[in-house]
PDB file of N, CA and C in Angstrom:
ATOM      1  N   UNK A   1     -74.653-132.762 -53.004  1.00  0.00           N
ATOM      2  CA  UNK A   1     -75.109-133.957 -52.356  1.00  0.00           C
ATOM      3  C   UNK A   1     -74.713-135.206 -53.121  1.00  0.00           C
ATOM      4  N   UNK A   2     -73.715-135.276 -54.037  1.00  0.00           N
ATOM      5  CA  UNK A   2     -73.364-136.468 -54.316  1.00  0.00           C
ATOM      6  C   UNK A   2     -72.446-137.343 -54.020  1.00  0.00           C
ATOM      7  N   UNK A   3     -72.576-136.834 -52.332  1.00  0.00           N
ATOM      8  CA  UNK A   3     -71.596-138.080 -51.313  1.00  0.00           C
ATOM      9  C   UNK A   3     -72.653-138.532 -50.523  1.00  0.00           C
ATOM     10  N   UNK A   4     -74.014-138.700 -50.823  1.00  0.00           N
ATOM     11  CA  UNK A   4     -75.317-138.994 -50.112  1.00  0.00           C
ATOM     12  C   UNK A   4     -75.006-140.413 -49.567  1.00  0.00           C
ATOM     13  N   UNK A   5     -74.842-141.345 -50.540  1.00  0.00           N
ATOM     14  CA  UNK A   5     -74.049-142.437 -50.645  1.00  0.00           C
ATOM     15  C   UNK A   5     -73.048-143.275 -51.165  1.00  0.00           C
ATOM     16  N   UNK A   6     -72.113-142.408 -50.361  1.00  0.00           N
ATOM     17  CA  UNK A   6     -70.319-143.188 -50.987  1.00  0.00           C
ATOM     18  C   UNK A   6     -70.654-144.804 -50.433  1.00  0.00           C
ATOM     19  N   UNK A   7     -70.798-145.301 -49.628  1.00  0.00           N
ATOM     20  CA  UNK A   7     -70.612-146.749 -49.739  1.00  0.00           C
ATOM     21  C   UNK A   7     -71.491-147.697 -50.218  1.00  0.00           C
ATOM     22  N   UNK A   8     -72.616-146.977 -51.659  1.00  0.00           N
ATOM     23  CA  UNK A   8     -72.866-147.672 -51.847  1.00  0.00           C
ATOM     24  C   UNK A   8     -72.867-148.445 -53.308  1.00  0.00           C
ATOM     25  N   UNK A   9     -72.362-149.540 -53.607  1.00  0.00           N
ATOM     26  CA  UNK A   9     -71.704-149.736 -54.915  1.00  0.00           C
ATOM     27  C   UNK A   9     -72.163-149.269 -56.394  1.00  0.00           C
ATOM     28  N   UNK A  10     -74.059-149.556 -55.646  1.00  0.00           N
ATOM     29  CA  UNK A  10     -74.719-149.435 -56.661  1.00  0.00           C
ATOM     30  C   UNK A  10     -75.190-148.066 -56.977  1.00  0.00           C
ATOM     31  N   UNK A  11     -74.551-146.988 -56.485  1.00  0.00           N
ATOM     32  CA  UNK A  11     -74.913-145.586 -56.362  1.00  0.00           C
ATOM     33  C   UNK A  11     -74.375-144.957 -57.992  1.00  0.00           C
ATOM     34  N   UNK A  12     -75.458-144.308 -58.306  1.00  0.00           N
ATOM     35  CA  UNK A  12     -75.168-143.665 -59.654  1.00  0.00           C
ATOM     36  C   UNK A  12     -75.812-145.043 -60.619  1.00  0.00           C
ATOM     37  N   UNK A  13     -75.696-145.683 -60.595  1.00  0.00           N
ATOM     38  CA  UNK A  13     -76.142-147.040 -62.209  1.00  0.00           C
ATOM     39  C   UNK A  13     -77.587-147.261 -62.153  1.00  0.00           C
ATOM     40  N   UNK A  14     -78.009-147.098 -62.916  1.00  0.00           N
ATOM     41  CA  UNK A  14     -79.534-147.362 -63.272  1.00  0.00           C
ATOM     42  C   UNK A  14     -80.000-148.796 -63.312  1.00  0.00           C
ATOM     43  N   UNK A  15     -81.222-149.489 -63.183  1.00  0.00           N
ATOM     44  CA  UNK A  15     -81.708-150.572 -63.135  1.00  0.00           C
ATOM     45  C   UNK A  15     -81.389-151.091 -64.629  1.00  0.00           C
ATOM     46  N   UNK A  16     -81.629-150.279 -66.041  1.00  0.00           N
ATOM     47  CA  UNK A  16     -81.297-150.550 -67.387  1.00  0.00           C
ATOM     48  C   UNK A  16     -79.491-151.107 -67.040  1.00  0.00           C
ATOM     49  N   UNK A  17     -78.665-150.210 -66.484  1.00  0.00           N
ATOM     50  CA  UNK A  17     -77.301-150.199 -67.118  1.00  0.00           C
ATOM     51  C   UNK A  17     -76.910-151.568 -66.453  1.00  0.00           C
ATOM     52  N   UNK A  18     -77.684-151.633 -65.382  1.00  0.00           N
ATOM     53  CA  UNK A  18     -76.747-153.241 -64.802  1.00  0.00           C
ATOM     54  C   UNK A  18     -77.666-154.125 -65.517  1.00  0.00           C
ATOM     55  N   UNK A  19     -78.716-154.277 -65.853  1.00  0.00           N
ATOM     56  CA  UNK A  19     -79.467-155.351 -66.639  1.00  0.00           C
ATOM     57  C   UNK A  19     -78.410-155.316 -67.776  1.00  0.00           C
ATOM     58  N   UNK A  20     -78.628-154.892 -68.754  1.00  0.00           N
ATOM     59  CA  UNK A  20     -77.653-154.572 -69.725  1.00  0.00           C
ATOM     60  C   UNK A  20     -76.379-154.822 -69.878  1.00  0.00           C
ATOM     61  N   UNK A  21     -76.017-154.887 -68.631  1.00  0.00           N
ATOM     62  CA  UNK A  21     -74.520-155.331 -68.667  1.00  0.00           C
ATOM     63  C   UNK A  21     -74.444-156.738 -68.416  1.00  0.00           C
ATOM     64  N   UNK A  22     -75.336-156.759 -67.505  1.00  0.00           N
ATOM     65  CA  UNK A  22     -75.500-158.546 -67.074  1.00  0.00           C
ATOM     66  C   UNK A  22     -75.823-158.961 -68.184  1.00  0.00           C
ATOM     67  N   UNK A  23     -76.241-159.212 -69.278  1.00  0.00           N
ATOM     68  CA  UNK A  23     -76.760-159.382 -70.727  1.00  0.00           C
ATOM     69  C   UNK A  23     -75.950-159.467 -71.806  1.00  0.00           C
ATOM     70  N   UNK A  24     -75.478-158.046 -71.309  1.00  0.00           N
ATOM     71  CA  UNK A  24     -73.828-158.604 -72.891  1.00  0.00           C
ATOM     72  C   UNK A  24     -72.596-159.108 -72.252  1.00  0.00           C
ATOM     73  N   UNK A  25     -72.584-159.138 -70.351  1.00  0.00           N
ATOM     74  CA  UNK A  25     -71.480-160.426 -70.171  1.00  0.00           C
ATOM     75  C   UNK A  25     -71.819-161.757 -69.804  1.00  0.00           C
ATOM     76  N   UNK A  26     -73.211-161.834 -69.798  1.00  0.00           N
ATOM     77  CA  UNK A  26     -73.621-163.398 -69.616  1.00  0.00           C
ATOM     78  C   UNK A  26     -74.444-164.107 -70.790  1.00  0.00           C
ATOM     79  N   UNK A  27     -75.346-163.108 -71.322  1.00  0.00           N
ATOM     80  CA  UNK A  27     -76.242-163.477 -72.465  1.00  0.00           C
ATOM     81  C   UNK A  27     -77.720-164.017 -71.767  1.00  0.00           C
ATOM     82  N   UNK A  28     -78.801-164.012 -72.629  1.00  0.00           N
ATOM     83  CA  UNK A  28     -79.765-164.514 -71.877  1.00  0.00           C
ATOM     84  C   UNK A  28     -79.799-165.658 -71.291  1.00  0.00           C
ATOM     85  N   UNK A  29     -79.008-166.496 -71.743  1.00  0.00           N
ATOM     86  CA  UNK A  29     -79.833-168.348 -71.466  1.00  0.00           C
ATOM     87  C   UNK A  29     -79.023-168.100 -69.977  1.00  0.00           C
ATOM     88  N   UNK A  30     -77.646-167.635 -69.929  1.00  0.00           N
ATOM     89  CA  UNK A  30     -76.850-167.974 -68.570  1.00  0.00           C
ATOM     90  C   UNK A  30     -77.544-167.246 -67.952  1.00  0.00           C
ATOM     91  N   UNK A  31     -77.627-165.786 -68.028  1.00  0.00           N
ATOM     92  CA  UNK A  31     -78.623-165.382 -67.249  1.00  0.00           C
ATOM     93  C   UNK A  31     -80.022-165.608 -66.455  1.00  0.00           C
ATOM     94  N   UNK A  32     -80.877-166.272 -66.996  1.00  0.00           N
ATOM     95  CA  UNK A  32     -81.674-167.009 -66.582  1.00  0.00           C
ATOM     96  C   UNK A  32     -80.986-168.309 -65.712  1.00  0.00           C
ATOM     97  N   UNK A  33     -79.914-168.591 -66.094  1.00  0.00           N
ATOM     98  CA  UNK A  33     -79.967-169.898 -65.077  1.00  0.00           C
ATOM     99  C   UNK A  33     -79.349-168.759 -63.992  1.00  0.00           C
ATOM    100  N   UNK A  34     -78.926-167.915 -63.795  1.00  0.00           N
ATOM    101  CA  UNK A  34     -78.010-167.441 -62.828  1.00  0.00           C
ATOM    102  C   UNK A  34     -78.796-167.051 -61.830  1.00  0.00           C
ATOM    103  N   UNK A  35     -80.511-166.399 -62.140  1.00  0.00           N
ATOM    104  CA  UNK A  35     -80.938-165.533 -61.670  1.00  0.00           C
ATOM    105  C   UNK A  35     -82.462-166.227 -61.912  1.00  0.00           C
ATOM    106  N   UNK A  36     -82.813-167.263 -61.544  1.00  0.00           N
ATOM    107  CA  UNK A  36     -84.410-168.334 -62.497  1.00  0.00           C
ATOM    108  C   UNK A  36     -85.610-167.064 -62.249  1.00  0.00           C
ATOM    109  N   UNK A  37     -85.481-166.720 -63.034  1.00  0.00           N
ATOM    110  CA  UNK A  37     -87.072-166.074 -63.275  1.00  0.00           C
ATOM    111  C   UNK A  37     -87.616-166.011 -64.641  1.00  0.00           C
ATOM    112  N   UNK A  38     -88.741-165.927 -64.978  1.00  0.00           N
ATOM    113  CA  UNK A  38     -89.044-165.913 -65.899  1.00  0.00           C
ATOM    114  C   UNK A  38     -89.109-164.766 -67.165  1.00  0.00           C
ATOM    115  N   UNK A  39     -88.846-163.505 -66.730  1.00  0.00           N
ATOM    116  CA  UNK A  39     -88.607-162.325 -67.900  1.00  0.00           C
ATOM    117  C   UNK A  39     -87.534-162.708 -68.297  1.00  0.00           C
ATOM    118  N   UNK A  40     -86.285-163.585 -67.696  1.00  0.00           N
ATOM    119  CA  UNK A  40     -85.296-163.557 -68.390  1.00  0.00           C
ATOM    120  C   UNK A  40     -84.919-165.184 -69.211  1.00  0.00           C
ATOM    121  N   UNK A  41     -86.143-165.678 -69.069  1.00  0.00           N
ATOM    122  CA  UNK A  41     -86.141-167.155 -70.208  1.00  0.00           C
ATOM    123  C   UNK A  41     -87.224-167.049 -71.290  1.00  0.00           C
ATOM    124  N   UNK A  42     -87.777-166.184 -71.067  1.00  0.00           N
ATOM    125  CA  UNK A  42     -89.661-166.286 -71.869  1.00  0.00           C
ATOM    126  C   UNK A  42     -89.399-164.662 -72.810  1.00  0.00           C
ATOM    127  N   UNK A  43     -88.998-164.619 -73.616  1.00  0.00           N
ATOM    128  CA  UNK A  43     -88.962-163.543 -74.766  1.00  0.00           C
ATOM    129  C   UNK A  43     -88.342-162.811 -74.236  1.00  0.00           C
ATOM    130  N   UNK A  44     -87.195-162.686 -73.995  1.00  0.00           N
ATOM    131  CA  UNK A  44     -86.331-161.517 -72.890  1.00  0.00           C
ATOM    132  C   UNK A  44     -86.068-160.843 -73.232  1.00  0.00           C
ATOM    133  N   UNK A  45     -86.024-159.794 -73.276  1.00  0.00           N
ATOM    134  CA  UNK A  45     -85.643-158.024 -73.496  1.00  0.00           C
ATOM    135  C   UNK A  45     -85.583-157.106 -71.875  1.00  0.00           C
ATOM    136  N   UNK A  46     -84.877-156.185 -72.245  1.00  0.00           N
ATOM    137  CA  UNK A  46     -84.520-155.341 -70.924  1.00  0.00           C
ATOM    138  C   UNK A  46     -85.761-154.861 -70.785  1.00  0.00           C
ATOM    139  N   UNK A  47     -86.316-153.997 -71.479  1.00  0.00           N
ATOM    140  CA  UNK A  47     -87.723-153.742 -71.261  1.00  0.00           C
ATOM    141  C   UNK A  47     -88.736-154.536 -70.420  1.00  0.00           C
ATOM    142  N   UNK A  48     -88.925-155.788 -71.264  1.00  0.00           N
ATOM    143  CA  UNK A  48     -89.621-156.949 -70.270  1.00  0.00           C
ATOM    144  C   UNK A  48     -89.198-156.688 -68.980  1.00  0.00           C
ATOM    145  N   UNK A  49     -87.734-157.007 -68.587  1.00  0.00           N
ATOM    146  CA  UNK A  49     -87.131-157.718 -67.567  1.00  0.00           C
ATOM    147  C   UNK A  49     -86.997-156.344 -66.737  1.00  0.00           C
ATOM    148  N   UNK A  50     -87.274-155.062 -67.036  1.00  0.00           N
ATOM    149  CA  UNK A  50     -87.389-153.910 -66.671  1.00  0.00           C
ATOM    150  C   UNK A  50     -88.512-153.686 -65.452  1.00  0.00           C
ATOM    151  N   UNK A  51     -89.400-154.285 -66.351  1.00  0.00           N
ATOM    152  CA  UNK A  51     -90.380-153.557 -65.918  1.00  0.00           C
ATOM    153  C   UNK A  51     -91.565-154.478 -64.752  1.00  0.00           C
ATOM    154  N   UNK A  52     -90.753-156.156 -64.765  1.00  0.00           N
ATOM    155  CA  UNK A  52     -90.714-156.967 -63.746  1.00  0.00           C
ATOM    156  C   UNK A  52     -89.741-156.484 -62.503  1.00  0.00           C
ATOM    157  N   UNK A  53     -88.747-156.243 -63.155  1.00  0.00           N
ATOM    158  CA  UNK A  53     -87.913-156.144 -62.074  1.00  0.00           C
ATOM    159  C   UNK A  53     -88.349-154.720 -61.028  1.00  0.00           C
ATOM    160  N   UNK A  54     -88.840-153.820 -61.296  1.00  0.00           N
ATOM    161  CA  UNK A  54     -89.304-152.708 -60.938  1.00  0.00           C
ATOM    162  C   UNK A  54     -90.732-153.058 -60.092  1.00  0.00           C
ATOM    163  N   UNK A  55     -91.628-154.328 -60.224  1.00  0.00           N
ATOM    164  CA  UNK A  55     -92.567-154.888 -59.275  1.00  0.00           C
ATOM    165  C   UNK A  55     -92.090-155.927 -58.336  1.00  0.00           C
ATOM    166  N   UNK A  56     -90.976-156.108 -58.466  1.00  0.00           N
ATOM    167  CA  UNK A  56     -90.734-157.165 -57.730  1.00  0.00           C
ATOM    168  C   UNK A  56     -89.045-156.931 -56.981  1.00  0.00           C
ATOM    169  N   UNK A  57     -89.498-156.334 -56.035  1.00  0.00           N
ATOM    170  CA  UNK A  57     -88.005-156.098 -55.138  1.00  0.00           C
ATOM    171  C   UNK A  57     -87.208-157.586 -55.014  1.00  0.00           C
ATOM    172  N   UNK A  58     -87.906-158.417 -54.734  1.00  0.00           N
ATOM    173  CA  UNK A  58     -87.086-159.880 -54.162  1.00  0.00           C
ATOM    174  C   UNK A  58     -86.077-159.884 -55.990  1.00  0.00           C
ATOM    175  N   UNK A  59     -86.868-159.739 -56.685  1.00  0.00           N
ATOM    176  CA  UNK A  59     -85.936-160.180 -58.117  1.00  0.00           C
ATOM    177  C   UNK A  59     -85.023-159.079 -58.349  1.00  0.00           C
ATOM    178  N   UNK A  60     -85.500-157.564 -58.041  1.00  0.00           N
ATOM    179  CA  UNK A  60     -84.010-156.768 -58.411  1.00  0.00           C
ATOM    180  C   UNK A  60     -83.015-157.325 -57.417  1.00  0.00           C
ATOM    181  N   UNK A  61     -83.167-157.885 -56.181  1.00  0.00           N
ATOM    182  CA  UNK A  61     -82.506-157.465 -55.749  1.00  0.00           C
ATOM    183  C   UNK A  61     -81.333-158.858 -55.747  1.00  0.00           C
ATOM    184  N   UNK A  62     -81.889-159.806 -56.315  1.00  0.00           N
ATOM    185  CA  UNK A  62     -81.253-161.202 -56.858  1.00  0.00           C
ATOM    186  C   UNK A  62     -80.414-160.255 -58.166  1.00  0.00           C
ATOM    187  N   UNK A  63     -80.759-159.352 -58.756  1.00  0.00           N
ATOM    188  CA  UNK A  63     -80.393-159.181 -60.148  1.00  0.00           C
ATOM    189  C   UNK A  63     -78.791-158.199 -59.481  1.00  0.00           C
ATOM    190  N   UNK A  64     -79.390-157.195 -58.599  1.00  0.00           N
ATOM    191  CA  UNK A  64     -77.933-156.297 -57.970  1.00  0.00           C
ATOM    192  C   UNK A  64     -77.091-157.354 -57.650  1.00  0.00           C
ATOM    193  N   UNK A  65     -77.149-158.314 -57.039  1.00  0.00           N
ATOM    194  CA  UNK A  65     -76.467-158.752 -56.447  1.00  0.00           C
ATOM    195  C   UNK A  65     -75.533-159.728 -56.705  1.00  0.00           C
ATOM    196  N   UNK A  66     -76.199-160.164 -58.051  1.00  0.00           N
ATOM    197  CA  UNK A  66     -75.425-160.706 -59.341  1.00  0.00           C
ATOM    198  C   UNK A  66     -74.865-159.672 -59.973  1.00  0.00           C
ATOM    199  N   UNK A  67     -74.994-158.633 -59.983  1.00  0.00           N
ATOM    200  CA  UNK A  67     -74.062-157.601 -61.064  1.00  0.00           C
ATOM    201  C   UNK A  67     -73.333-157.835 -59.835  1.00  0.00           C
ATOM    202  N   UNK A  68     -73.255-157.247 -58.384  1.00  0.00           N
ATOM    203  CA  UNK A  68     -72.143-157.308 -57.650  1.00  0.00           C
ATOM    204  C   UNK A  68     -70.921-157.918 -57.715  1.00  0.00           C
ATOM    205  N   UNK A  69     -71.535-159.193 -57.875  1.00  0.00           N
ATOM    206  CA  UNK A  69     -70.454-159.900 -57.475  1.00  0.00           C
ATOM    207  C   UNK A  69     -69.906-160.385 -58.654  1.00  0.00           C
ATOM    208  N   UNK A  70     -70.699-159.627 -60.099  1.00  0.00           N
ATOM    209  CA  UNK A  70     -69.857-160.301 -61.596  1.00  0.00           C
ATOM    210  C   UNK A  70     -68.943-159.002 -61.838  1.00  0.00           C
ATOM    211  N   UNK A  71     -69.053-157.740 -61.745  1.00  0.00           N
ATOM    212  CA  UNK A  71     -68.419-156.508 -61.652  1.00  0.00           C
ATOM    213  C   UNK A  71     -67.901-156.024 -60.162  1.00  0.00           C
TER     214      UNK A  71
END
């Protein structure tokens, strides 16, 4: 079953690996302006920004959609 979803980009990458990546190619401060929320201006760590992003669909889904279109 791992053609469940071929079209979808984000298939297989974890919520960590695209945070993470968005992080070591933007850094925090751009990040925050890219994406305004507050886990990612106020003591930011993936963890933090983890575990917001996991209550709050409207912000992952600002966050996918910025990895999208930076990868």
């Amino acid at each position: 079953m791992s053609d469940a979803q071929p079209r979808n980009p984000l298939h297989g990458l974890t919520l960590e690996n695209i945070v993470t990546k968005l992080v070591e190619h933007y850094g925090w401060a751009e990040l925050a302006r890219q994406v305004d929320i507050n886990c990612f201006k106020t003591d930011p760590s993936v963890k933090s920004s983890l575990k917001f992003l996991r209550k709050m669909p409207w912000a992952r889904k600002q966050v996918e959609e910025l990895y999208l279109a930076t990868f």
